[in-house]
Protein backbone atom coordinates (compact mmCIF):
# COMPACT_ATOMS: atom_id res chain seq x y z
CA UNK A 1 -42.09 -30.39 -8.42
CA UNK A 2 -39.48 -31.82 -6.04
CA UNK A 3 -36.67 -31.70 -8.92
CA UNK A 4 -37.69 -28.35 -9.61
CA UNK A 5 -37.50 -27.15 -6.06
CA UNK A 6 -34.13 -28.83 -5.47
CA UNK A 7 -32.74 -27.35 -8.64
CA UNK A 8 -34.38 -23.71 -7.62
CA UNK A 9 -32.32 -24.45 -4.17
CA UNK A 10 -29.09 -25.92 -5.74
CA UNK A 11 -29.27 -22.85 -7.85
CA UNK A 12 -29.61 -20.21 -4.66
CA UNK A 13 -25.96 -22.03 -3.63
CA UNK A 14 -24.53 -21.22 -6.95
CA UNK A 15 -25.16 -17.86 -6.99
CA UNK A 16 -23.99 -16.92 -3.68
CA UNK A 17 -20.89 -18.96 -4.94
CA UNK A 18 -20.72 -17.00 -7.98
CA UNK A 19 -20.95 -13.85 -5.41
CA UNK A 20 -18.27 -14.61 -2.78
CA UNK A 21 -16.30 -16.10 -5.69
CA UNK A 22 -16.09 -12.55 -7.31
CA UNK A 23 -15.34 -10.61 -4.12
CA UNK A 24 -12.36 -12.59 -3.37
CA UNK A 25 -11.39 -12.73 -7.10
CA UNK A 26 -11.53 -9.10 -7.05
CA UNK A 27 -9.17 -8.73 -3.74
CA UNK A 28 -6.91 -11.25 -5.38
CA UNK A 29 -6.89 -9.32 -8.34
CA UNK A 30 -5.74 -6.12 -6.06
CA UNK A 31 -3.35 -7.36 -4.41
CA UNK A 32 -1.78 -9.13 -7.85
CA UNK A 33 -2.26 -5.42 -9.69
CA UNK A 34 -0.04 -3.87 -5.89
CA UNK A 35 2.84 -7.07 -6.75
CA UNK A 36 2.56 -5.52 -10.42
CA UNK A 37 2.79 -2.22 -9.71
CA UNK A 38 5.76 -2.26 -7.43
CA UNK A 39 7.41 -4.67 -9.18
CA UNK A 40 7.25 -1.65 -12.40
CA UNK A 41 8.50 0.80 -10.46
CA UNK A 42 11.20 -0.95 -9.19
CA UNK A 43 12.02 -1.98 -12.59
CA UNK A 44 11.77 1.26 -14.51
CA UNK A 45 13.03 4.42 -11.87
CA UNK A 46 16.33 3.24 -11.09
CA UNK A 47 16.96 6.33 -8.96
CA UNK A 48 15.10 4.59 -5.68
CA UNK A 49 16.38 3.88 -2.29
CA UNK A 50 16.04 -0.16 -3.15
CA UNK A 51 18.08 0.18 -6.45
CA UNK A 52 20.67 2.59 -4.39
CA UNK A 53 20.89 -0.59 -1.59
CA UNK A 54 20.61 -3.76 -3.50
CA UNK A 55 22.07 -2.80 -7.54
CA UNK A 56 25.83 -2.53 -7.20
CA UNK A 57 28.01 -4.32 -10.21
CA UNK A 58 27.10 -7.83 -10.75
CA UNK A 59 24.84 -7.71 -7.89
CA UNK A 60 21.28 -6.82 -9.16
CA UNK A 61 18.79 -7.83 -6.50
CA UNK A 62 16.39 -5.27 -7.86
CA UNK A 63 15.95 -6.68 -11.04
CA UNK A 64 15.49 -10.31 -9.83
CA UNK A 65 13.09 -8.79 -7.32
CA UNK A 66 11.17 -6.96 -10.14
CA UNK A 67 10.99 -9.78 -12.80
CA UNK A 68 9.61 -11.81 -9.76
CA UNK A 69 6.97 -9.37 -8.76
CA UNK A 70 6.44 -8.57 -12.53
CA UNK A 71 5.81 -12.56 -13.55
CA UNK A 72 3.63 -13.11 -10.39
CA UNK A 73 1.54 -10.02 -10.89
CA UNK A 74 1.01 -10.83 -14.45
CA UNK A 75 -0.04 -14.43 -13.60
CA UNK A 76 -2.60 -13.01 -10.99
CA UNK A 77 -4.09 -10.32 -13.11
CA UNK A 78 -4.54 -13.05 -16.25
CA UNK A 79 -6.33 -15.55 -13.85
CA UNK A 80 -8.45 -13.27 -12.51
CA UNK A 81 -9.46 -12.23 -15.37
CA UNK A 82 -10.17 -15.93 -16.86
CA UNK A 83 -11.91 -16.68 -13.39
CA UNK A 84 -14.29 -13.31 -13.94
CA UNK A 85 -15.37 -14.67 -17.18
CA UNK A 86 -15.51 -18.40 -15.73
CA UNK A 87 -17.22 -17.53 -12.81
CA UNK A 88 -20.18 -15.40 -14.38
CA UNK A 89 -20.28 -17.38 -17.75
CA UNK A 90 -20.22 -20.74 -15.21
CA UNK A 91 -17.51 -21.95 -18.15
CA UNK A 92 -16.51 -25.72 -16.29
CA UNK A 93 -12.99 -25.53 -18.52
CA UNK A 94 -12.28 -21.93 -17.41
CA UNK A 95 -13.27 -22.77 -13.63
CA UNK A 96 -11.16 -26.21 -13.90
CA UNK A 97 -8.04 -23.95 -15.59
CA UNK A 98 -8.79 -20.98 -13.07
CA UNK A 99 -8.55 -23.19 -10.11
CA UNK A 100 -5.10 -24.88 -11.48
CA UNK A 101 -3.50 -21.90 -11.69
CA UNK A 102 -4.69 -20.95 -8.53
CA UNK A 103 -2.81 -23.75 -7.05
CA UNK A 104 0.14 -22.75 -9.42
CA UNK A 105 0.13 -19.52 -7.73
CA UNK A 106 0.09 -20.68 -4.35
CA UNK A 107 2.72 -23.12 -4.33
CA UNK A 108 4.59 -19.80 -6.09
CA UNK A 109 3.76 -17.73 -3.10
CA UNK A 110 4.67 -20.20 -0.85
CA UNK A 111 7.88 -20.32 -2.26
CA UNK A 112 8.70 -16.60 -2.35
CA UNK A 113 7.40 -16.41 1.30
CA UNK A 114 9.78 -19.17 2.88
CA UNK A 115 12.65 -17.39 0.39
CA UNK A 116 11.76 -14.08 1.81
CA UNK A 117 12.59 -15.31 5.53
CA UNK A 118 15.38 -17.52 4.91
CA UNK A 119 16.88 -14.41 2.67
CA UNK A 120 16.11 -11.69 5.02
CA UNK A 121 19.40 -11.81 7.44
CA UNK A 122 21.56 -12.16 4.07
CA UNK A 123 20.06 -8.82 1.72
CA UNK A 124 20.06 -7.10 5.33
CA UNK A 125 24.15 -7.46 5.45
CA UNK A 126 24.00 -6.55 1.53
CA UNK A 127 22.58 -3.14 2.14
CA UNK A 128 24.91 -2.32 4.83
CA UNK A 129 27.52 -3.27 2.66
CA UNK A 130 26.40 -1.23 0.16
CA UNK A 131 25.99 2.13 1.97
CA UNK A 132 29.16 1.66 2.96
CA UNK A 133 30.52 1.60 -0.68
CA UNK A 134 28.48 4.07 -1.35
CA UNK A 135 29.66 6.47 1.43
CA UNK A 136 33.24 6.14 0.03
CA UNK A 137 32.47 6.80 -3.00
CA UNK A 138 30.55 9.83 -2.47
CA UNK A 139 31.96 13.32 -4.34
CA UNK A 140 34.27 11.14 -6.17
CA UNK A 141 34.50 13.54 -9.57
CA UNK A 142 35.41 10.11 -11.65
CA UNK A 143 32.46 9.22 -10.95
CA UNK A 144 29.58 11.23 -12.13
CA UNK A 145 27.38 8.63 -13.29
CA UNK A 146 27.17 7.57 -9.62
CA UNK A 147 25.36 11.57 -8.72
CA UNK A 148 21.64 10.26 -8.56
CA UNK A 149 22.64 7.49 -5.58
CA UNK A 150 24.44 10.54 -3.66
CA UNK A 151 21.64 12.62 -4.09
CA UNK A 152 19.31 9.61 -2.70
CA UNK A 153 21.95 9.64 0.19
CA UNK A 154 21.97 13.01 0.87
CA UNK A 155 17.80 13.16 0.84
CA UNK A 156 17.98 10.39 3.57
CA UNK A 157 20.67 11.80 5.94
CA UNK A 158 18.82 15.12 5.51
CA UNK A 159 15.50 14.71 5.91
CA UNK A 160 16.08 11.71 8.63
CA UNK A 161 18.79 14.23 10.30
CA UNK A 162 21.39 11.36 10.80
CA UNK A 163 25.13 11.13 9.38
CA UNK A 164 26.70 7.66 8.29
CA UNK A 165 25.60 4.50 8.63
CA UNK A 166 26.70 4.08 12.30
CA UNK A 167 27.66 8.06 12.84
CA UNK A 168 29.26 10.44 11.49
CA UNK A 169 32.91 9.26 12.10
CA UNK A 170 32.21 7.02 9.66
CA UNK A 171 32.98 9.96 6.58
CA UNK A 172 36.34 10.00 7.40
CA UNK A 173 36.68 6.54 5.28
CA UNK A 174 35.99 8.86 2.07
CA UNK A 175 38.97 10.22 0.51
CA UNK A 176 37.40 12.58 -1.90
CA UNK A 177 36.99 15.37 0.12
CA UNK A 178 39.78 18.39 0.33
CA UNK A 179 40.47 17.93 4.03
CA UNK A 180 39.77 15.76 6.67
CA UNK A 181 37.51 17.76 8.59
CA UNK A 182 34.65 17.99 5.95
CA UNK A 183 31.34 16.05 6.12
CA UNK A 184 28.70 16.04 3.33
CA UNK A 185 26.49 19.30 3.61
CA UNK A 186 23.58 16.74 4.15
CA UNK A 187 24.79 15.97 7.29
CA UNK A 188 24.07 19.56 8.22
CA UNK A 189 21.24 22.05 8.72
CA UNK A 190 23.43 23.90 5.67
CA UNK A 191 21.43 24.22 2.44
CA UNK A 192 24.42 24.50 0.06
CA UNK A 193 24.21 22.69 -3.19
CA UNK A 194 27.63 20.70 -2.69
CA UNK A 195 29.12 17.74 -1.69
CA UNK A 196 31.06 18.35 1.20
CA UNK A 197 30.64 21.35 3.61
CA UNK A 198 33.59 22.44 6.38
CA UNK A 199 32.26 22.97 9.63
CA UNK A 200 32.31 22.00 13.26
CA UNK A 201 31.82 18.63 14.11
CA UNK A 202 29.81 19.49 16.95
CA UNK A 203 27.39 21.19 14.85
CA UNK A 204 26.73 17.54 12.57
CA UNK A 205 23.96 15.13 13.20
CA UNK A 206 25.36 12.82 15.48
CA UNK A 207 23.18 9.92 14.93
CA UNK A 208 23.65 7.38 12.30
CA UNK A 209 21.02 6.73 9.23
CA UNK A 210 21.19 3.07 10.38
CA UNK A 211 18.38 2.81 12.29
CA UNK A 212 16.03 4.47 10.20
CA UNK A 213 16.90 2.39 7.21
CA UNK A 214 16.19 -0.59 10.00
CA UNK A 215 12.97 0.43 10.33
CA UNK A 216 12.70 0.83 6.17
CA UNK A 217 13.85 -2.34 5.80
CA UNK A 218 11.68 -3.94 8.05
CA UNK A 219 8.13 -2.17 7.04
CA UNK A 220 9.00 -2.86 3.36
CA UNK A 221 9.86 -6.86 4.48
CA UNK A 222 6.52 -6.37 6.31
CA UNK A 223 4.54 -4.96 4.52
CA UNK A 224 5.37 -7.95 1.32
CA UNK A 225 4.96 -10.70 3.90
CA UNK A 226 1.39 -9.44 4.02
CA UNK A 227 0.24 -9.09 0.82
CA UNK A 228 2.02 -12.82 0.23
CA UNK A 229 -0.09 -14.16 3.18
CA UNK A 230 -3.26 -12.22 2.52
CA UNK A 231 -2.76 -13.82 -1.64
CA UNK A 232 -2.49 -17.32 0.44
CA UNK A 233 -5.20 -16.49 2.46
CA UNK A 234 -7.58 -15.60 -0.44
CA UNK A 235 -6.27 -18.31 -2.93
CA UNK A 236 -8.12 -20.70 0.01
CA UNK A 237 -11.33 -19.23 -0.29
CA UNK A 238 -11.27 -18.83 -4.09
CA UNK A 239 -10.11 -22.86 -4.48
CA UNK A 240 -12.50 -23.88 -2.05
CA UNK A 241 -15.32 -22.10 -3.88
CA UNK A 242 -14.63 -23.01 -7.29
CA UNK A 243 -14.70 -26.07 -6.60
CA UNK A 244 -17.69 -26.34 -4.98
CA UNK A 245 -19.26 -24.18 -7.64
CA UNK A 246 -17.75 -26.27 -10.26
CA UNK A 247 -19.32 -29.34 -8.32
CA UNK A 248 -22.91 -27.99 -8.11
CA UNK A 249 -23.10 -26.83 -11.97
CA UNK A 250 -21.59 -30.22 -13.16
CA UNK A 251 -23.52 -32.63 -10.80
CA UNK A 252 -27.01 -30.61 -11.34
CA UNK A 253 -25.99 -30.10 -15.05
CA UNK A 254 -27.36 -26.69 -13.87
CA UNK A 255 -26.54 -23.42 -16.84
CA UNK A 256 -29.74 -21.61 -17.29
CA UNK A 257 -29.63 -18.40 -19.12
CA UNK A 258 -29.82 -15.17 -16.79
């Protein structure tokens, strides 16, 4: 009677291991399917503000980004699968493999967090180098293939009502337009279809764009610094409760049939 009741006890453990194992498996798996996702999009529409800022020649941020995002996701979504099937099943080699690629994933997400903050300052002076480029460039007829980033330039300085990076002094760097005097019709309330628009430069926005994509910048930085540390955060629990479910099942050689 006394076995029986501690295995009936050791049992109610497992259980609410199994459950708390499956609600954090199932956030893990979330946030690994959000790292996938963005990581696709980034990858496959190439007309985005992030592939306008950081894919320029033989730079190509973006797609080092994007395999990144697309290996860890993948990684996450496999072993949370394997630990679903582990975890309900109470399979010991799928719990031991689930947990080791748990800690495969953390020491990969404590990488890309540390590289994320020591790499911040240097992509930050990349994208301002880049808009720059891209600003004198803009309505250059040689180069067509470059339309969808002006467009993308044109949507910001519209819809954020800014001119430039810095201001609208700035345009007079571009030496595609017919006189000096002209600023892109984005930098107006004018809702011509064409690059460059002559009017009054009293009547341009007079702020820059540059603060605006500050603020971009730093939300997107943000908002991946969370996910990373909410991944870290969960990959504790999960660990710690695998292993103590993979404990209790192995030392009370407990796998009765539900």
């Amino acid at each position: 009677f006394k076995i029986e009741n501690r295995r009936m006890k050791i049992r109610q453990k497992v259980l609410k291991q199994k459950y708390y194992l499956n609600v954090f498996n199932g956030f893990f798996l979330a946030l690994g399917l959000m790292l996938l996702t963005f990581g696709l999009w980034l990858l496959c529409d190439r007309n985005n503000l992030f592939s306008v800022l950081f894919s320029s020649g033989e730079n190509q941020l973006v797609a080092y980004i994007s395999c990144m995002l697309l290996g860890v996701g993948s990684v996450i979504a496999f072993t949370s699968a394997m630990g679903f099937l582990g975890i309900v099943k109470e399979i010991k080699c799928l719990l031991v493999t689930y947990v080791s690629f748990q800690i495969l994933v953390f020491v990969t997400q404590m990488a890309i967090l540390v590289l994320i903050f020591m790499k911040k300052e240097e992509v930050h002076n990349q994208w301002k180098n880049r808009i720059d480029e891209v600003i004198s460039e803009y309505g250059n007829e040689s180069l067509a293939e470059q339309e969808p980033v002006w467009n993308i330039l044109n949507a910001v300085q519209h819809y954020m009502e800014c001119c430039g990076r810095y201001n609208v002094t700035q345009w007079e760097w571009n030496k595609n337009k017919e006189n000096s005097t002209q600023v892109p019709c984005s930098c107006t309330k004018s809702s011509l279809k064409k690059w460059f628009c002559d009017v009054p430069r009293n009547s341009t926005y007079s702020m820059g764009c540059e603060e605006y994509l500050n603020t971009w910048f730093e939300n997107n930085v943000l908002i991946l610094t969370a996910i990373t540390i909410s991944l870290l955060i969960t990959q504790i629990f999960l660990i710690t409760l695998a292993g103590q479910l993979f404990r209790n099942t192995t030392k009370n050689n407990i796998w009765p049939n539900e």
